[in-house]
Protein backbone atom coordinates (compact mmCIF):
# COMPACT_ATOMS: atom_id res chain seq x y z
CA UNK A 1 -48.66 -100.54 140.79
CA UNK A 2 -46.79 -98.95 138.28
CA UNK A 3 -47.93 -99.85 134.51
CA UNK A 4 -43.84 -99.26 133.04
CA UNK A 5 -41.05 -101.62 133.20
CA UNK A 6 -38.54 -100.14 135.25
CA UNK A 7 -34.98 -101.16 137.12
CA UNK A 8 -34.06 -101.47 141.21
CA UNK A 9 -32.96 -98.64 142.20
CA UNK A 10 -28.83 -97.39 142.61
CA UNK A 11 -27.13 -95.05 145.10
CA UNK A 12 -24.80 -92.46 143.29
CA UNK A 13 -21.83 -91.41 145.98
CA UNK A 14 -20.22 -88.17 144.62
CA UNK A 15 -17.44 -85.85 146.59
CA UNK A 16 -18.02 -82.48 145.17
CA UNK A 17 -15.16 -79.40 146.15
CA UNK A 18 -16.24 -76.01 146.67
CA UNK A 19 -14.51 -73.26 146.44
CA UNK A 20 -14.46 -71.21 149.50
CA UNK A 21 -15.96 -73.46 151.63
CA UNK A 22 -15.02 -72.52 155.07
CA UNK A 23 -13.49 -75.96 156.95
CA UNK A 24 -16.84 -76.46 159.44
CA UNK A 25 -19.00 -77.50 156.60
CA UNK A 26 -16.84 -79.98 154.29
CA UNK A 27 -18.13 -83.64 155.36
CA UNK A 28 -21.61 -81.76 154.82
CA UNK A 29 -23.97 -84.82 153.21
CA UNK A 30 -26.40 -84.05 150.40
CA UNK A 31 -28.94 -86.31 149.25
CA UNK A 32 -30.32 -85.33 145.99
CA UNK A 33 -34.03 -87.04 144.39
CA UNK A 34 -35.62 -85.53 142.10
CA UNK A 35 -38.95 -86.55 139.07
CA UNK A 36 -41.11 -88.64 141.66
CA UNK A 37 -43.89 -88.50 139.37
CA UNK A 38 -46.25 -89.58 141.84
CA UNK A 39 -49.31 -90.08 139.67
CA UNK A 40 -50.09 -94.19 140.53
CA UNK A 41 -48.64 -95.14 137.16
CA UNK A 42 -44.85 -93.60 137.04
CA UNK A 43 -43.63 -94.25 140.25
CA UNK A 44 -43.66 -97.85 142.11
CA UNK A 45 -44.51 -97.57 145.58
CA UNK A 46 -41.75 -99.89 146.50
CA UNK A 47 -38.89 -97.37 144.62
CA UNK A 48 -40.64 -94.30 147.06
CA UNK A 49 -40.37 -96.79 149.86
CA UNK A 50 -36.94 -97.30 149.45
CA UNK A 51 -35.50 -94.16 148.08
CA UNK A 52 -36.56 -92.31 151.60
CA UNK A 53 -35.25 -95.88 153.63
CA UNK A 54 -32.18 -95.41 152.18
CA UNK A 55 -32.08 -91.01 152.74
CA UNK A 56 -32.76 -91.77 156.16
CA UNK A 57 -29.72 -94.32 156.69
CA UNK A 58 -27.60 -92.12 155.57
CA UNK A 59 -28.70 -89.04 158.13
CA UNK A 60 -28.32 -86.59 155.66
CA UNK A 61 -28.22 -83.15 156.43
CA UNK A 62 -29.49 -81.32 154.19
CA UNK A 63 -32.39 -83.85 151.25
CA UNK A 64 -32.73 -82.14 147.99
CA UNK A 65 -35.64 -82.80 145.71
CA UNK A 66 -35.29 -80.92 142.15
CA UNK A 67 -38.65 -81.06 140.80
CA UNK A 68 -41.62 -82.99 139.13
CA UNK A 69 -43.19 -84.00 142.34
CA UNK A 70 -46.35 -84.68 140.56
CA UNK A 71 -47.45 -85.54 136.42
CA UNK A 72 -50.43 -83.35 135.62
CA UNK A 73 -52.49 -84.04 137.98
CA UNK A 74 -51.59 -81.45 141.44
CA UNK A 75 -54.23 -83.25 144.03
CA UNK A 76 -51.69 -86.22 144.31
CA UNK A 77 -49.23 -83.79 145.78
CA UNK A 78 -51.46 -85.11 149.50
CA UNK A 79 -50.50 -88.64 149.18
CA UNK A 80 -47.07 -87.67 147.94
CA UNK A 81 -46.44 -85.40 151.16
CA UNK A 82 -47.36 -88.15 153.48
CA UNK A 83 -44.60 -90.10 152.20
CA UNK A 84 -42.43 -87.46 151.83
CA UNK A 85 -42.88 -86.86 155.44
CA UNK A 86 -41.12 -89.88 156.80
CA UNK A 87 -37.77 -88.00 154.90
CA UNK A 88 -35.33 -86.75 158.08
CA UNK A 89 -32.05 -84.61 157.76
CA UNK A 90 -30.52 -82.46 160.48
CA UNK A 91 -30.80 -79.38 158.90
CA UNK A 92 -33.39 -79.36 156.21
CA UNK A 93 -35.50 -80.41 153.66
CA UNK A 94 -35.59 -78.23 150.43
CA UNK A 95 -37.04 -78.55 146.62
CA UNK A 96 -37.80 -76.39 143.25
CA UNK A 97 -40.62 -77.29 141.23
CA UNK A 98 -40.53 -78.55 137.99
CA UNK A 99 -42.29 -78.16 134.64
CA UNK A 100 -45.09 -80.53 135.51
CA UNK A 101 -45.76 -79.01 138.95
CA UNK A 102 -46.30 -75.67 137.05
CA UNK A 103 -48.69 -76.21 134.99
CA UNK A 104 -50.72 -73.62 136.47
CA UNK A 105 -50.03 -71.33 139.02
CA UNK A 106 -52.80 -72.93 141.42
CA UNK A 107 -50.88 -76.28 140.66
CA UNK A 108 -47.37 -74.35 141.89
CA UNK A 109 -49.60 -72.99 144.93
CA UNK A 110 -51.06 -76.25 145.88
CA UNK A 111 -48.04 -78.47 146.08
CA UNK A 112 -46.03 -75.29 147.81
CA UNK A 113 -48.66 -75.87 150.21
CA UNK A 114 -48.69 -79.16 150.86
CA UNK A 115 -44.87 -79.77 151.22
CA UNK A 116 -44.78 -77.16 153.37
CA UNK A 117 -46.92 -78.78 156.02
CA UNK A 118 -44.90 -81.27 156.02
CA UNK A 119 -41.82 -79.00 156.62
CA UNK A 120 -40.62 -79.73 153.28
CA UNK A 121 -39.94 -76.07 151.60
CA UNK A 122 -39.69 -75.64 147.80
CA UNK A 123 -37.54 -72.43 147.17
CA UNK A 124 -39.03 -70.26 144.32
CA UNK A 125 -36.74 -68.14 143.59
CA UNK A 126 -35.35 -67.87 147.01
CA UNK A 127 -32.19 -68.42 148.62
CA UNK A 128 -32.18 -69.39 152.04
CA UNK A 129 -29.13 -70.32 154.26
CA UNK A 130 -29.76 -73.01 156.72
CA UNK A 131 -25.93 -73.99 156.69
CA UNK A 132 -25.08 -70.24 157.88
CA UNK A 133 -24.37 -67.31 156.07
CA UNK A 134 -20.90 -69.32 155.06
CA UNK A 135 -23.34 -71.07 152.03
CA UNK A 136 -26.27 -70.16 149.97
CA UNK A 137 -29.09 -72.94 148.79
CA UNK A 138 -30.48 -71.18 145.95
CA UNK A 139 -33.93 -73.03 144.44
CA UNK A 140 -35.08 -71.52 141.10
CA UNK A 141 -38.81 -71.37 139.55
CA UNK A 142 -38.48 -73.98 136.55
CA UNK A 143 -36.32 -72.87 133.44
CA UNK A 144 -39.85 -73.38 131.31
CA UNK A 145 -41.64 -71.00 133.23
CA UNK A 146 -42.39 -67.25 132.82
CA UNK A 147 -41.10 -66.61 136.56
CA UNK A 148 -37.33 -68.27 135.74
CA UNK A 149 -35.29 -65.41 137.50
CA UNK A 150 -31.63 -65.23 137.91
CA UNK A 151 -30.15 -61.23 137.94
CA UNK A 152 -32.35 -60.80 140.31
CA UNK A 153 -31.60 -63.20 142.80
CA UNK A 154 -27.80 -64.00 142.39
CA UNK A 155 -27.34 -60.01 142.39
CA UNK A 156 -28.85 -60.51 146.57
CA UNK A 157 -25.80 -62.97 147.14
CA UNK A 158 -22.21 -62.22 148.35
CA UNK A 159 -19.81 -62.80 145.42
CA UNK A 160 -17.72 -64.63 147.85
CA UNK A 161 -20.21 -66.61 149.35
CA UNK A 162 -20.75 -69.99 147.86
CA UNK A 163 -23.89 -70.90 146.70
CA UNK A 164 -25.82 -74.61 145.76
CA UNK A 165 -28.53 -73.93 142.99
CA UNK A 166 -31.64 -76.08 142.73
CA UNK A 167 -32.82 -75.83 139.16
CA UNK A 168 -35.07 -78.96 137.55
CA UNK A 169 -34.02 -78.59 134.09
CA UNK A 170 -29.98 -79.00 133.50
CA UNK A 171 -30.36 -77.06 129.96
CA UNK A 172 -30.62 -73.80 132.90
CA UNK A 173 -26.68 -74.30 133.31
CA UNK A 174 -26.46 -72.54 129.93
CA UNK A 175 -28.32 -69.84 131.30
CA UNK A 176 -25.89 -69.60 134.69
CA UNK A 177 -22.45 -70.12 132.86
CA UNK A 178 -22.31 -66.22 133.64
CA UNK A 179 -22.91 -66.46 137.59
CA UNK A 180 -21.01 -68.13 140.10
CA UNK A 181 -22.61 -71.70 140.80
CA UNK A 182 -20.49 -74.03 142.32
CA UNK A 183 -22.77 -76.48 142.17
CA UNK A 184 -26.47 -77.07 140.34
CA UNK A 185 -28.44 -80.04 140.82
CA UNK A 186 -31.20 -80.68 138.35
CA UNK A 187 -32.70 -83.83 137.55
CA UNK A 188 -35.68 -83.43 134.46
CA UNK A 189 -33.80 -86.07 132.21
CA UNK A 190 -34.56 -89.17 133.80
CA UNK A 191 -31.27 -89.66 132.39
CA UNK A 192 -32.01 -90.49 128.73
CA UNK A 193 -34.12 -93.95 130.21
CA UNK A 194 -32.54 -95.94 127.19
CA UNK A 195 -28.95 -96.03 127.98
CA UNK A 196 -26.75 -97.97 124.95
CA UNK A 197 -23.18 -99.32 126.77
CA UNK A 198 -21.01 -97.57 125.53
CA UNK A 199 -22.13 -94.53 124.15
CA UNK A 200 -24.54 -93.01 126.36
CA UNK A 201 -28.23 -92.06 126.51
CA UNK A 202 -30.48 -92.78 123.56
CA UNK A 203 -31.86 -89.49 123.07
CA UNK A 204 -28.34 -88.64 122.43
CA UNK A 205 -28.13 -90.30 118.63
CA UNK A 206 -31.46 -89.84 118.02
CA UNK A 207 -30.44 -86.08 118.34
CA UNK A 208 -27.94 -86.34 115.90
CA UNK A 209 -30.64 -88.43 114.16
CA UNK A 210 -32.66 -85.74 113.96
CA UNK A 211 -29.84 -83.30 112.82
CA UNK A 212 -29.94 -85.14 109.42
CA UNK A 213 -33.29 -86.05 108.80
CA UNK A 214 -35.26 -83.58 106.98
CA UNK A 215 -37.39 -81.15 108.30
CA UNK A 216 -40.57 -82.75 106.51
CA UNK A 217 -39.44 -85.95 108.32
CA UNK A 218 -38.76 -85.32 111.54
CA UNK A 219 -42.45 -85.44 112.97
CA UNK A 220 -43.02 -88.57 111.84
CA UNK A 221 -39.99 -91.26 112.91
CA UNK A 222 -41.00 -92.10 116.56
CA UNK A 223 -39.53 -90.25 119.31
CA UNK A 224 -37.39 -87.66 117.20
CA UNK A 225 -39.21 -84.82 118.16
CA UNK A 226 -40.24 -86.33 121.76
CA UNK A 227 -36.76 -86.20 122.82
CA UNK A 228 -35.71 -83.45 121.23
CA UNK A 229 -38.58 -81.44 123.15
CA UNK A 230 -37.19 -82.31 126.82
CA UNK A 231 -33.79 -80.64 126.34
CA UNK A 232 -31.33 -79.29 124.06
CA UNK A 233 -28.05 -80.48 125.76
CA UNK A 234 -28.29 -84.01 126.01
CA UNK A 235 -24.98 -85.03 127.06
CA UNK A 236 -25.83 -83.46 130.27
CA UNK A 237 -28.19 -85.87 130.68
CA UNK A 238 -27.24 -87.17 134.09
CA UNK A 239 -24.31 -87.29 136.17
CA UNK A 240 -21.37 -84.74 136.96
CA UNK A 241 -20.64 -82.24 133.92
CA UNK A 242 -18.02 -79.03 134.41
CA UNK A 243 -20.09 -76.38 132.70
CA UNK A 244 -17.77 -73.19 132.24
CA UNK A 245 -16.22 -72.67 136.11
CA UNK A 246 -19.14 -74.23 136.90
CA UNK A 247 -20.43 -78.05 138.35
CA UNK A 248 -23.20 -79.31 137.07
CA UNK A 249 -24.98 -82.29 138.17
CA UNK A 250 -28.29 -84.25 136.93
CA UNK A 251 -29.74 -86.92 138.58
CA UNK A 252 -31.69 -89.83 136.81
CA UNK A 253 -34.77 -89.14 139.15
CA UNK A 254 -37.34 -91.86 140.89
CA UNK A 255 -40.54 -91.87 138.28
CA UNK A 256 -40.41 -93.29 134.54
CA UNK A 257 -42.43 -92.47 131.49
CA UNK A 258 -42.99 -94.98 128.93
CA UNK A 259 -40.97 -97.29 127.08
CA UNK A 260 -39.64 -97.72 130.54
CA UNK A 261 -35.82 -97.98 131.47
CA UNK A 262 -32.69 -99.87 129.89
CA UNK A 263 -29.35 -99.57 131.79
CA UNK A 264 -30.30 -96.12 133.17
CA UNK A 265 -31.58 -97.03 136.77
CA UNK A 266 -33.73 -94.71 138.97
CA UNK A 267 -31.49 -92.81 141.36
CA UNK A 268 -30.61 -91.41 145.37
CA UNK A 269 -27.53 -89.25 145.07
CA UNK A 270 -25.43 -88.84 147.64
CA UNK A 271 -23.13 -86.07 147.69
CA UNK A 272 -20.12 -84.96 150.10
CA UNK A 273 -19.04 -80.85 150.19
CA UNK A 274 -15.49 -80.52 150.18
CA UNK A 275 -13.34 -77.65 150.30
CA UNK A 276 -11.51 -76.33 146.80
């Protein structure tokens, strides 16, 4: 069992129009899930349980998961992909890593593996095209890491093909405000965890906390420099953002870290492709 307090789990229902999208593939379903943290202490077996229940019912066909399969530790990536398993689409089951599954290159190579005998791929900088050559799923090596690439592998895609990028950490949309992506999923977040009604995710005004505290300060108020370490755009901390011509969109993930979560409830996203 889990040692964090967390909250039951929510289905997010999104329509997202792409440009270009030729008329066979709008109704395509997405489901998006993303930091799993599958370490015995982050994730409750019971929010797995149902997070792939309620993929299943709604016959996806394409399942996304953006990243953070694992914590530190890489040999729980076994268990993980037995669960992971029971996940069905009609198309596909794609996933990026994120910056606690590459911690090491071995730790990238292990869980690559292990997904991957369970026909789950994880795209490392890779596009593939399992829709046709109509749409490109793009998956990305994680914005922290050495091997983040992006001339070249949007430079290998048709500027009038669309494309869906898989990149764990949303501060990355920066980075691709000068490609064409007409739609990024990321996750990385957890969506703030403390959400105040209102106003929006915690880490949010402790940022602007931060802003005015001085320097000799900051390392010492709790959780300043914490959250300040996990991204720099914090208001795209989860949910749909327009970022330049492109869509951005974060989802709270599965796992929590510690203090737990407050009106920001682990997430399945489902999204719909429509036509622009």
């Amino acid at each position: 069992m889990p040692l964090i307090i967390t909250e039951p789990l929510k289905i997010e229902r999104l329509t997202v129009a792409i440009a270009d999208l030729p008329q066979s593939l709008v109704g395509t379903k997405i489901v998006q899930l993303s930091d799993l943290h599958y370490d015995g202490i982050r994730l409750a077996e019971s929010i797995l349980a149902d997070a792939i229940a309620i993929s299943n019912q709604e016959n996806p066909d394409l399942v996304f998961i953006t990243g953070d399969f694992v914590t530190d530790d890489p040999t729980t990536i076994s268990q993980l992909a037995l669960r992971l398993k029971e996940l069905k689409s009609t198309v596909g089951i794609y996933g990026c890593l994120g910056n606690h599954d590459s911690v090491s290159k071995q730790s990238e190579q292990q869980i690559i593996k292990a997904l991957a005998e369970v026909k789950l791929k994880i795209l490392f900088n890779e596009i593939v095209y399992p829709l046709g050559k109509e749409l490109a799923i793009v998956g990305l090596a994680d914005f922290w890491s050495r091997e983040f690439q992006t001339k070249n592998i949007f430079s290998q895609i048709n500027s009038a093909v669309p494309r869906i990028v898989l990149s764990h950490n949303p501060d990355s949309a920066e980075v691709l405000k000068k490609y064409r992506v007409d739609l990024q999923l990321s996750g990385h977040t957890h969506g703030g965890q403390v959400v105040i009604p209102g106003y929006g995710a915690a880490p949010i005004l402790l940022q602007q906390i931060r802003k005015s505290t001085p320097k000799f300060l900051r390392n010492y108020i709790p959780y300043l420099k914490e959250c300040s370490s996990v991204v720099k755009y914090w208001q795209w901390s989860e949910g749909w953002h327009q970022i330049g011509k492109n869509q951005l969109y974060v989802n709270r993930g599965l796992g929590t870290y510690a203090p737990g979560r407050l009106f920001c409830p682990p997430e399945v996203t489902v999204i719909t492709l429509d036509c622009d």
